[in-house]
PDB file of N, CA and C in Angstrom:
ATOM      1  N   UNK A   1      -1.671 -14.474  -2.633  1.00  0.00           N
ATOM      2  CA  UNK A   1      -1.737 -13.602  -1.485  1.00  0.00           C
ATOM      3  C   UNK A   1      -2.640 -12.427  -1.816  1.00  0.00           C
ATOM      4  N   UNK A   2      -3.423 -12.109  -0.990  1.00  0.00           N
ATOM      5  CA  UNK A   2      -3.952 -10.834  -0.678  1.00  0.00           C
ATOM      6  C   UNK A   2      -3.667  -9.401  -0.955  1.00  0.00           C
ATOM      7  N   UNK A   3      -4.319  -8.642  -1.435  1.00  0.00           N
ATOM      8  CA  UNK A   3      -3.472  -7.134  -1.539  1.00  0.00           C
ATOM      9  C   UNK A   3      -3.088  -7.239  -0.619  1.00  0.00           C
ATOM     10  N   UNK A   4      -3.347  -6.876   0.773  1.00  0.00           N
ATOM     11  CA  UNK A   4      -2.782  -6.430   1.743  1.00  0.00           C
ATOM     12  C   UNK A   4      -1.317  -7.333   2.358  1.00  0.00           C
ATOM     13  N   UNK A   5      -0.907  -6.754   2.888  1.00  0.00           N
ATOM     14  CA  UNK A   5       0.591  -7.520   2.876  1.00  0.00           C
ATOM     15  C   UNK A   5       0.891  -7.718   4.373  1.00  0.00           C
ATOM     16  N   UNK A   6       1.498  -9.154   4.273  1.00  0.00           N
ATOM     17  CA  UNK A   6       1.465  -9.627   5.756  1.00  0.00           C
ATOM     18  C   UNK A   6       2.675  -8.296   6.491  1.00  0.00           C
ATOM     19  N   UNK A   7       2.487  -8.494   7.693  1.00  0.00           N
ATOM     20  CA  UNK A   7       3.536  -7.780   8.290  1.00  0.00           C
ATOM     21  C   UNK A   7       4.612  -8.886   8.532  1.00  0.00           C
ATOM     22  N   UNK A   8       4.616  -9.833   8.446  1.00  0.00           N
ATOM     23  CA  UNK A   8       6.132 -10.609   8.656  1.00  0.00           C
ATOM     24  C   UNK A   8       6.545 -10.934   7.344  1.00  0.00           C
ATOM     25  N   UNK A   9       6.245 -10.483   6.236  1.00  0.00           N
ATOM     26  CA  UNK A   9       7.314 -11.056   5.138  1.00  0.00           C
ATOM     27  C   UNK A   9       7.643  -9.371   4.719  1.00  0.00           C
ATOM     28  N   UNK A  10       8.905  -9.852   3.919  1.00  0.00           N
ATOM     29  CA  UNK A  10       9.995  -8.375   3.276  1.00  0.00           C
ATOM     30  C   UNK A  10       9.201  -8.323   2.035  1.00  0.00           C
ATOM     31  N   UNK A  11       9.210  -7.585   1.378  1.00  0.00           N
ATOM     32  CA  UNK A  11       9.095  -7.000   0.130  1.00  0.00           C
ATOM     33  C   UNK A  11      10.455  -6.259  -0.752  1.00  0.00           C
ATOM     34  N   UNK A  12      10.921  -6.588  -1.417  1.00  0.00           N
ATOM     35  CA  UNK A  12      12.127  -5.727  -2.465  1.00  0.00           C
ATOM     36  C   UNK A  12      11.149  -5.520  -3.781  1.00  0.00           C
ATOM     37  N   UNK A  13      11.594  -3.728  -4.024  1.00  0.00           N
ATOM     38  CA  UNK A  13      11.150  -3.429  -4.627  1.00  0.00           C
ATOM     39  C   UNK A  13      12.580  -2.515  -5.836  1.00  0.00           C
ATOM     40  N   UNK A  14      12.439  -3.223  -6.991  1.00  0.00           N
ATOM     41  CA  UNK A  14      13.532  -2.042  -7.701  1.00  0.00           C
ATOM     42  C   UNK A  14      12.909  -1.020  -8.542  1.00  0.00           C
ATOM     43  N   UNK A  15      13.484  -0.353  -8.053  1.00  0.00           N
ATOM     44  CA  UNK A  15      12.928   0.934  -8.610  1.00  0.00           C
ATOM     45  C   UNK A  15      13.730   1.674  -9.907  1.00  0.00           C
ATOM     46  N   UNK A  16      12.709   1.874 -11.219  1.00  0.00           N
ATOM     47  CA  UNK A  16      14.009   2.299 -12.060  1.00  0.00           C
ATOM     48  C   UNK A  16      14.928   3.127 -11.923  1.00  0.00           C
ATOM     49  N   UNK A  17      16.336   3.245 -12.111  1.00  0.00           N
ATOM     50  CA  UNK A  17      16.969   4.020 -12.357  1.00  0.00           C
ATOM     51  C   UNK A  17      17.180   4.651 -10.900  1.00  0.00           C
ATOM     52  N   UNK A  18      16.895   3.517 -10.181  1.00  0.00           N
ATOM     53  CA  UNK A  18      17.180   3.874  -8.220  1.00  0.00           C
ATOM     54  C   UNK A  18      17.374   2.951  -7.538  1.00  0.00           C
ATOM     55  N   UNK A  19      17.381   2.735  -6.215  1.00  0.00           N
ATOM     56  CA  UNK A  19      17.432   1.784  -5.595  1.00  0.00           C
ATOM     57  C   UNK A  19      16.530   0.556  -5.181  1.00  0.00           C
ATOM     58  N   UNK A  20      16.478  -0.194  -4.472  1.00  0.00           N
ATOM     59  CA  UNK A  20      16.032  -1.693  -4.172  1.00  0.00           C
ATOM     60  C   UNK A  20      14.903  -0.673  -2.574  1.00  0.00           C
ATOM     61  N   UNK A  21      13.962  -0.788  -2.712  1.00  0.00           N
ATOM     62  CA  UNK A  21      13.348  -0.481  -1.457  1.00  0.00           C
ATOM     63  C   UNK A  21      12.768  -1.798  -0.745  1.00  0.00           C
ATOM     64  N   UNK A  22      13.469  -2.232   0.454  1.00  0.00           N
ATOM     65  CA  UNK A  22      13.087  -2.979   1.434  1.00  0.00           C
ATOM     66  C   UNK A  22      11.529  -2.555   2.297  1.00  0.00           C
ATOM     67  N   UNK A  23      10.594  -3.396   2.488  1.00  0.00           N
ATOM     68  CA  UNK A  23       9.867  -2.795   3.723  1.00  0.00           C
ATOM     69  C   UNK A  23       9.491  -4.658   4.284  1.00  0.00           C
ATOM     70  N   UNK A  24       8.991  -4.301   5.528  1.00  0.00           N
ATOM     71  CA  UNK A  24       8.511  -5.397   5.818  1.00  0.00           C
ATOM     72  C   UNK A  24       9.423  -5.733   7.165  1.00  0.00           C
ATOM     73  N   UNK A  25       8.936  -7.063   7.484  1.00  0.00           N
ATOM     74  CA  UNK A  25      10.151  -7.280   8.374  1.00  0.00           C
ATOM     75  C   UNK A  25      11.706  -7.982   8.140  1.00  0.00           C
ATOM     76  N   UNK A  26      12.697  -7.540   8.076  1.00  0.00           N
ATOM     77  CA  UNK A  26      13.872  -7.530   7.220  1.00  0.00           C
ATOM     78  C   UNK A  26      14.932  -7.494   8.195  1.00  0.00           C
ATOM     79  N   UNK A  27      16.399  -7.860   7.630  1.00  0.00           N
ATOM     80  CA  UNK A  27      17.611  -7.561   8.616  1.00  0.00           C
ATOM     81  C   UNK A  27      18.379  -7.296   7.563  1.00  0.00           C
ATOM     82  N   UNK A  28      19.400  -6.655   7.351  1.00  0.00           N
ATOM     83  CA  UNK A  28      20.456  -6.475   6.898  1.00  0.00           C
ATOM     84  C   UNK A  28      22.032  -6.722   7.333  1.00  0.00           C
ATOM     85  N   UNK A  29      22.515  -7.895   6.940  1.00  0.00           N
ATOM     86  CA  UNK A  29      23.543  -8.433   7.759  1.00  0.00           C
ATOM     87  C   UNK A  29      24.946  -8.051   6.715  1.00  0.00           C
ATOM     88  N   UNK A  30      25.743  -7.976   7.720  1.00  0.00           N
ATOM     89  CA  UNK A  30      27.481  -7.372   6.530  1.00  0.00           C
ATOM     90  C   UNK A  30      27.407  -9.491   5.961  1.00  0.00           C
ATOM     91  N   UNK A  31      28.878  -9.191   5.373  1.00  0.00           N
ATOM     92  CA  UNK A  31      29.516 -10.226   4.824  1.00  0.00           C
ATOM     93  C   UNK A  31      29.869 -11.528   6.293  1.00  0.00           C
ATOM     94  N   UNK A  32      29.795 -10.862   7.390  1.00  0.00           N
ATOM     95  CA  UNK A  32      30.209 -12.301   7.966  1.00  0.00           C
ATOM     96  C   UNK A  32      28.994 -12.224   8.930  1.00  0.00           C
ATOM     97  N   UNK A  33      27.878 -11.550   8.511  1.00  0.00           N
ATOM     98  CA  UNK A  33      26.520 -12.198   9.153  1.00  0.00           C
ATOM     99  C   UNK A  33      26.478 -11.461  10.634  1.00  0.00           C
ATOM    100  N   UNK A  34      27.135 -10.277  10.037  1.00  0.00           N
ATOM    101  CA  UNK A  34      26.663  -9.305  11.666  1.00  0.00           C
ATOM    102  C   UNK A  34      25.638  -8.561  11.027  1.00  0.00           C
ATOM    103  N   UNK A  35      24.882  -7.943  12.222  1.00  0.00           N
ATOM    104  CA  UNK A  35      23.877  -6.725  11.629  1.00  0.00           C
ATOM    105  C   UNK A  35      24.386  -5.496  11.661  1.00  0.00           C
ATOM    106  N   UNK A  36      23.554  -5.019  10.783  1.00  0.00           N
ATOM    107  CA  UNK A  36      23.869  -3.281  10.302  1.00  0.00           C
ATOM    108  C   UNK A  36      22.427  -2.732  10.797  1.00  0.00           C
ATOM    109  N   UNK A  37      22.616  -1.863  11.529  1.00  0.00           N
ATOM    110  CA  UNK A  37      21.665  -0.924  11.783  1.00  0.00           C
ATOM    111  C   UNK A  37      20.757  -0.178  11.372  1.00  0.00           C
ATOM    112  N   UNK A  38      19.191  -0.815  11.370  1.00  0.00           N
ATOM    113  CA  UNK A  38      18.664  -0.264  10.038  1.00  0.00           C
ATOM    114  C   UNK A  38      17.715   0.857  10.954  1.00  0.00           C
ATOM    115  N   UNK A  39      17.608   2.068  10.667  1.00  0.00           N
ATOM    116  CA  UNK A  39      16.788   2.597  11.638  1.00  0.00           C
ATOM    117  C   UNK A  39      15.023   3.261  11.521  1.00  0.00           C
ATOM    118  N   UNK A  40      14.987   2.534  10.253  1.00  0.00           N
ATOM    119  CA  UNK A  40      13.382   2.395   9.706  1.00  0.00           C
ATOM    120  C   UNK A  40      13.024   1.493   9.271  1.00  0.00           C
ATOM    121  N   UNK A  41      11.522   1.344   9.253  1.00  0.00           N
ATOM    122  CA  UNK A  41      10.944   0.130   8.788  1.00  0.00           C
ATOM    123  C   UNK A  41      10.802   0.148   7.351  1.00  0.00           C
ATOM    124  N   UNK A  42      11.334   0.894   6.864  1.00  0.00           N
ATOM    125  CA  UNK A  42      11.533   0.460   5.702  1.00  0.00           C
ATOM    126  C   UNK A  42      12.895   1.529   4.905  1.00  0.00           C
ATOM    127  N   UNK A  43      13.637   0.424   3.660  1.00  0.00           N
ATOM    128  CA  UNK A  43      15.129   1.233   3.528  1.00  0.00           C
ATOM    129  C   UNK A  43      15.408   1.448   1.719  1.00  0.00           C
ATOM    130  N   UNK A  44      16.361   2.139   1.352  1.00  0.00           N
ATOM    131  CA  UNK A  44      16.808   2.288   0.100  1.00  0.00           C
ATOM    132  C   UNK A  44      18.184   1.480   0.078  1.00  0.00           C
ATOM    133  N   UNK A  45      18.253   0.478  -0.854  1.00  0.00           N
ATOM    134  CA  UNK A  45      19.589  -0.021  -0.619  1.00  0.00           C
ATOM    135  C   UNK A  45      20.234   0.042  -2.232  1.00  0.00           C
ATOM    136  N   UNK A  46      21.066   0.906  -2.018  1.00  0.00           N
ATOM    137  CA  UNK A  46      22.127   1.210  -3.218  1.00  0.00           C
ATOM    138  C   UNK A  46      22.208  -0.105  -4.553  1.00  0.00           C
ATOM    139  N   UNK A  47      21.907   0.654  -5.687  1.00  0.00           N
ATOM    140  CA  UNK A  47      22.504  -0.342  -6.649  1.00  0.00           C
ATOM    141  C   UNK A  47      23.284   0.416  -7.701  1.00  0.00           C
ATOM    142  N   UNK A  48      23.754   1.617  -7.420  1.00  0.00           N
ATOM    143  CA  UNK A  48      24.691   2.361  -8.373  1.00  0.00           C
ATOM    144  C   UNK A  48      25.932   1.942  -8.270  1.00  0.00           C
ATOM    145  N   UNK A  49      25.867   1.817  -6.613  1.00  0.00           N
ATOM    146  CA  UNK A  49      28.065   2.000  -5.888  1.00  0.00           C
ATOM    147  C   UNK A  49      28.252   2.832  -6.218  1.00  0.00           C
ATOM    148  N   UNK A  50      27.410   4.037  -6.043  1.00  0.00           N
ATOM    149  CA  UNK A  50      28.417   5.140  -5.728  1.00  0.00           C
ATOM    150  C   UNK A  50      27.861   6.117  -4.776  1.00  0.00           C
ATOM    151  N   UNK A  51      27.114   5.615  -3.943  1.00  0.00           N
ATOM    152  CA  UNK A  51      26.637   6.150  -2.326  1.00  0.00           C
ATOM    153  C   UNK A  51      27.576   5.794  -1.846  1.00  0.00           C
ATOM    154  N   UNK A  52      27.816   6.713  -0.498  1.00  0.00           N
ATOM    155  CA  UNK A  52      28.973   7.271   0.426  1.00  0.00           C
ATOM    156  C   UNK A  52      28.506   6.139   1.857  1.00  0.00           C
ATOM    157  N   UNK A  53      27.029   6.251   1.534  1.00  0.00           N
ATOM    158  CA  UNK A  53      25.945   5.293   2.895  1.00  0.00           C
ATOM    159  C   UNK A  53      26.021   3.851   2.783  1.00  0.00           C
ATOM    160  N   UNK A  54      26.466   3.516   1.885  1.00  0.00           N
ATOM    161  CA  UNK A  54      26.422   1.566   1.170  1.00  0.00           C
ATOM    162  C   UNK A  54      26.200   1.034   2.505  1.00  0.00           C
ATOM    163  N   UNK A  55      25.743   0.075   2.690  1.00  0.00           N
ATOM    164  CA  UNK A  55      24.537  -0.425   1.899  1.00  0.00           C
ATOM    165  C   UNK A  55      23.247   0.833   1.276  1.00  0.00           C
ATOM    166  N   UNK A  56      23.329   1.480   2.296  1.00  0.00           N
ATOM    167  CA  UNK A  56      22.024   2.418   1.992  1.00  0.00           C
ATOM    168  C   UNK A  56      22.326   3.361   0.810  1.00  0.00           C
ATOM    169  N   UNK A  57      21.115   3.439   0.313  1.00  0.00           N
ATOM    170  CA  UNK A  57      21.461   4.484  -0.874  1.00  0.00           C
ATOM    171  C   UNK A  57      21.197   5.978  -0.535  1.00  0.00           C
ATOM    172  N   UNK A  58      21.938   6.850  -1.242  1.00  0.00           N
ATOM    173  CA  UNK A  58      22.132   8.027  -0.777  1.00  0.00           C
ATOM    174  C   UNK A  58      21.810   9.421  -1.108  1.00  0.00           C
ATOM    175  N   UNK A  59      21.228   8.595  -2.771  1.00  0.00           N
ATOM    176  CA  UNK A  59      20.601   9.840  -4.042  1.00  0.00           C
ATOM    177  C   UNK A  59      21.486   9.810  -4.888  1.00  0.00           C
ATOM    178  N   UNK A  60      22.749   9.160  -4.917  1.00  0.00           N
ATOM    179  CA  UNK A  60      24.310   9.135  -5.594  1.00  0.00           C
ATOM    180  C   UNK A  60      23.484   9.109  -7.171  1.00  0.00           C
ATOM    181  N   UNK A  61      22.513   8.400  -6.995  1.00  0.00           N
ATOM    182  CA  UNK A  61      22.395   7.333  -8.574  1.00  0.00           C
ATOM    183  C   UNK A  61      22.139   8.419  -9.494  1.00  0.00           C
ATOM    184  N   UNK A  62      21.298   9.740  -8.860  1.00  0.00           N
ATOM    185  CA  UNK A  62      20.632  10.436  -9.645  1.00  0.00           C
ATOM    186  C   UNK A  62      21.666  11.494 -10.422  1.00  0.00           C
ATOM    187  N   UNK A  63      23.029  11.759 -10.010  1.00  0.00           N
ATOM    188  CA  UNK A  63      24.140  12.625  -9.741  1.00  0.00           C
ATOM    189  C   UNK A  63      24.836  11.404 -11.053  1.00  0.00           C
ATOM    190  N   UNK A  64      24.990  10.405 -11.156  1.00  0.00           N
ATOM    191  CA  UNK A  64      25.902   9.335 -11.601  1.00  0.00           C
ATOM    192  C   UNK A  64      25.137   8.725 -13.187  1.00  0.00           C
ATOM    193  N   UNK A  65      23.893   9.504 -13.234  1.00  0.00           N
ATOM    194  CA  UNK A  65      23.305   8.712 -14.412  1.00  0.00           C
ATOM    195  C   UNK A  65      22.693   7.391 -14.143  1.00  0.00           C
ATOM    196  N   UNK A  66      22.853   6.813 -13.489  1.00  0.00           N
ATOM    197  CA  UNK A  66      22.416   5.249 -12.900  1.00  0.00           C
ATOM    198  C   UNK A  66      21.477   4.991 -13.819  1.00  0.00           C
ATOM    199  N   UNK A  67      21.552   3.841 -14.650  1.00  0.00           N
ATOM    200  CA  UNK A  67      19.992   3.535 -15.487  1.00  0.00           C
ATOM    201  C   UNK A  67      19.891   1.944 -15.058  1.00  0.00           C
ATOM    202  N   UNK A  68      18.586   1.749 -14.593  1.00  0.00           N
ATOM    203  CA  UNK A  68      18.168  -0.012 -14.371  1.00  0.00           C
ATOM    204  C   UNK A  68      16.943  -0.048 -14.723  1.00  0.00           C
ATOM    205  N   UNK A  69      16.929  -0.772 -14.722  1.00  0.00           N
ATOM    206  CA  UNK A  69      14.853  -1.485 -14.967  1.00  0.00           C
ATOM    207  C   UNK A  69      14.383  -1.426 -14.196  1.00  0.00           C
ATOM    208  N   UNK A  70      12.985  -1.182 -13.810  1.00  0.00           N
ATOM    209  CA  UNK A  70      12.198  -1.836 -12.361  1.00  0.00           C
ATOM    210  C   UNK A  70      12.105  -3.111 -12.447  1.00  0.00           C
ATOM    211  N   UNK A  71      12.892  -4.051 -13.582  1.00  0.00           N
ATOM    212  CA  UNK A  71      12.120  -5.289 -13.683  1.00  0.00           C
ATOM    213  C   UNK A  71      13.151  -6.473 -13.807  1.00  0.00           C
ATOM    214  N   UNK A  72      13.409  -7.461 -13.392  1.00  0.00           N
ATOM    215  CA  UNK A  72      14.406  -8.040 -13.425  1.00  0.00           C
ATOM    216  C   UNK A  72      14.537  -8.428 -14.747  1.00  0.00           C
ATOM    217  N   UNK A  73      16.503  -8.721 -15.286  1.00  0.00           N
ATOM    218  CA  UNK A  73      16.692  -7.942 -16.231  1.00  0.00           C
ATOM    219  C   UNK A  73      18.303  -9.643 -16.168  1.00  0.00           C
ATOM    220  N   UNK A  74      18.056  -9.912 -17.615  1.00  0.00           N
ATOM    221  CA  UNK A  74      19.097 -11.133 -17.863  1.00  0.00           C
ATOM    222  C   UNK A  74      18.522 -12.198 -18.699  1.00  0.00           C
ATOM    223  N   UNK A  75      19.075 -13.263 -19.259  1.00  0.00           N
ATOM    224  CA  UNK A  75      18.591 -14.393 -19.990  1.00  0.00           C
ATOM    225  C   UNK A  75      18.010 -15.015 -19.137  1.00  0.00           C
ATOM    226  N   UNK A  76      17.977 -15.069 -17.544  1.00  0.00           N
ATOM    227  CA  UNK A  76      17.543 -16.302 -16.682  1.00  0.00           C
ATOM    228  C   UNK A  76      16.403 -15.821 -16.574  1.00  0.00           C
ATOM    229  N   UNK A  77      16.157 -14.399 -16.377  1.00  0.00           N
ATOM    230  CA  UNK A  77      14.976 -13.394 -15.643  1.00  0.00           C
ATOM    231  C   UNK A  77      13.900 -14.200 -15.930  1.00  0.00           C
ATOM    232  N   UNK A  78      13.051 -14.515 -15.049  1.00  0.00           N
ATOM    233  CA  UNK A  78      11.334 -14.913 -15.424  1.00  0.00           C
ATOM    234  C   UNK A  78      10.727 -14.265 -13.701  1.00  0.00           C
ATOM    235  N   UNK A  79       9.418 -14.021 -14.404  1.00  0.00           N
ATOM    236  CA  UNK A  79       8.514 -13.709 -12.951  1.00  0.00           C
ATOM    237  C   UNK A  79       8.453 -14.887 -12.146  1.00  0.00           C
ATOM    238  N   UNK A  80       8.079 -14.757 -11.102  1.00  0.00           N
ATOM    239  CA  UNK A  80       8.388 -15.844  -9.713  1.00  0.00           C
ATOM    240  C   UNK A  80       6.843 -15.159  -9.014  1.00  0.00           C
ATOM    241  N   UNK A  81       6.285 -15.784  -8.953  1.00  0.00           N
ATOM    242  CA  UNK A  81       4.430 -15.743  -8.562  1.00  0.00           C
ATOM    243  C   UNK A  81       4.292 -16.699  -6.999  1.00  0.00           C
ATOM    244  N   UNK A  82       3.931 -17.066  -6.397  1.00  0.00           N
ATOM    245  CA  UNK A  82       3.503 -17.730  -5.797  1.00  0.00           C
ATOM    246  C   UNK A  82       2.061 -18.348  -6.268  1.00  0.00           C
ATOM    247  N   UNK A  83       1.458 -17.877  -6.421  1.00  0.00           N
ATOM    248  CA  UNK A  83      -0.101 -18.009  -7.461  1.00  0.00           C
ATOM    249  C   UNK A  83      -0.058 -19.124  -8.786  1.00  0.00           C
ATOM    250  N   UNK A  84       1.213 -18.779  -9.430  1.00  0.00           N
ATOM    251  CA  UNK A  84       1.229 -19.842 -10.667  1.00  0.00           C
ATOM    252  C   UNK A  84       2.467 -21.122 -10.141  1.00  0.00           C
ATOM    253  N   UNK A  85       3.244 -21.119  -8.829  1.00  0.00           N
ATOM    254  CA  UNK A  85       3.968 -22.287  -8.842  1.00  0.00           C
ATOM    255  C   UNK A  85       5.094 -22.203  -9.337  1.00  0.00           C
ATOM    256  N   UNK A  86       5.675 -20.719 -10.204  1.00  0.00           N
ATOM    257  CA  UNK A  86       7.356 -20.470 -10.163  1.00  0.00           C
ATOM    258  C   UNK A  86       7.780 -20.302  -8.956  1.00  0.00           C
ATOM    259  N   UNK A  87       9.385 -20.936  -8.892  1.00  0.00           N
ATOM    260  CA  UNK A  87       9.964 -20.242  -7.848  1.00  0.00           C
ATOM    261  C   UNK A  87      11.051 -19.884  -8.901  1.00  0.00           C
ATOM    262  N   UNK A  88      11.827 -18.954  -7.607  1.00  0.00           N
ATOM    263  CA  UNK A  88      12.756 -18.281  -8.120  1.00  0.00           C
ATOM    264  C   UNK A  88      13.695 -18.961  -7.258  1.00  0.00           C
ATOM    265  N   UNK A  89      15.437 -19.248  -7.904  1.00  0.00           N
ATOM    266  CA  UNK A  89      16.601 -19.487  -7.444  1.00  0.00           C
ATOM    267  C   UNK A  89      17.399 -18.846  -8.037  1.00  0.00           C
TER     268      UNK A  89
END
C-alpha cells in the first residue's frame, strides 16, 4: 500500500506507554455487538484499565505508571505486512 491511506480501512496504532489510537473508518461495538458512540474520526482506546471513559482512554495511564511497547509484544508477536504475505491471527 501507498503512503497515503485509504479512507475506508482503520488503522490501530499503540502508542508507548498509552493508548491504542484508532483512525480511519471504524465502529466500536460493546460485548453483545451494540455500538458505542464514537464522536470523532479518530479515538484513544484505553489499555491501562484505569480510565473512568473505558473504552476510551482518559490520560489515567500517565497518573498509573502504565508501561507498554509501541510494538507488539509476546512469543507469538511477528510483523504482519501485507507486502511480504504475513498475516496475522
Amino acid at each position: 500500500m501507498t503512503e497515503a491511506r485509504r479512507t475506508d480501512e482503520a488503522t490501530v496504532v499503540p502508542y508507548r506507554d498509552g493508548p491504542l489510537i484508532i483512525r480511519g473508518a471504524f465502529r466500536v461495538l460493546d460485548q453483545e455487538g451494540e455500538p458505542i458512540g464514537t464522536p470523532r474520526a479518530t479515538v484513544a482506546l484505553c489499555r491501562c484499565g484505569r480510565s473512568r471513559a473505558r473504552p476510551f482512554c482518559d490520560g489515567s495511564h500517565r497518573l498509573t505508571g502504565f508501561r507498554a511497547s509501541d510494538r507488539a509484544e509476546g512469543p507469538d508477536s511477528r510483523e504482519c505486512r501485507e507486502d511480504d504475505g504475513n498475516s496475522c491471527r
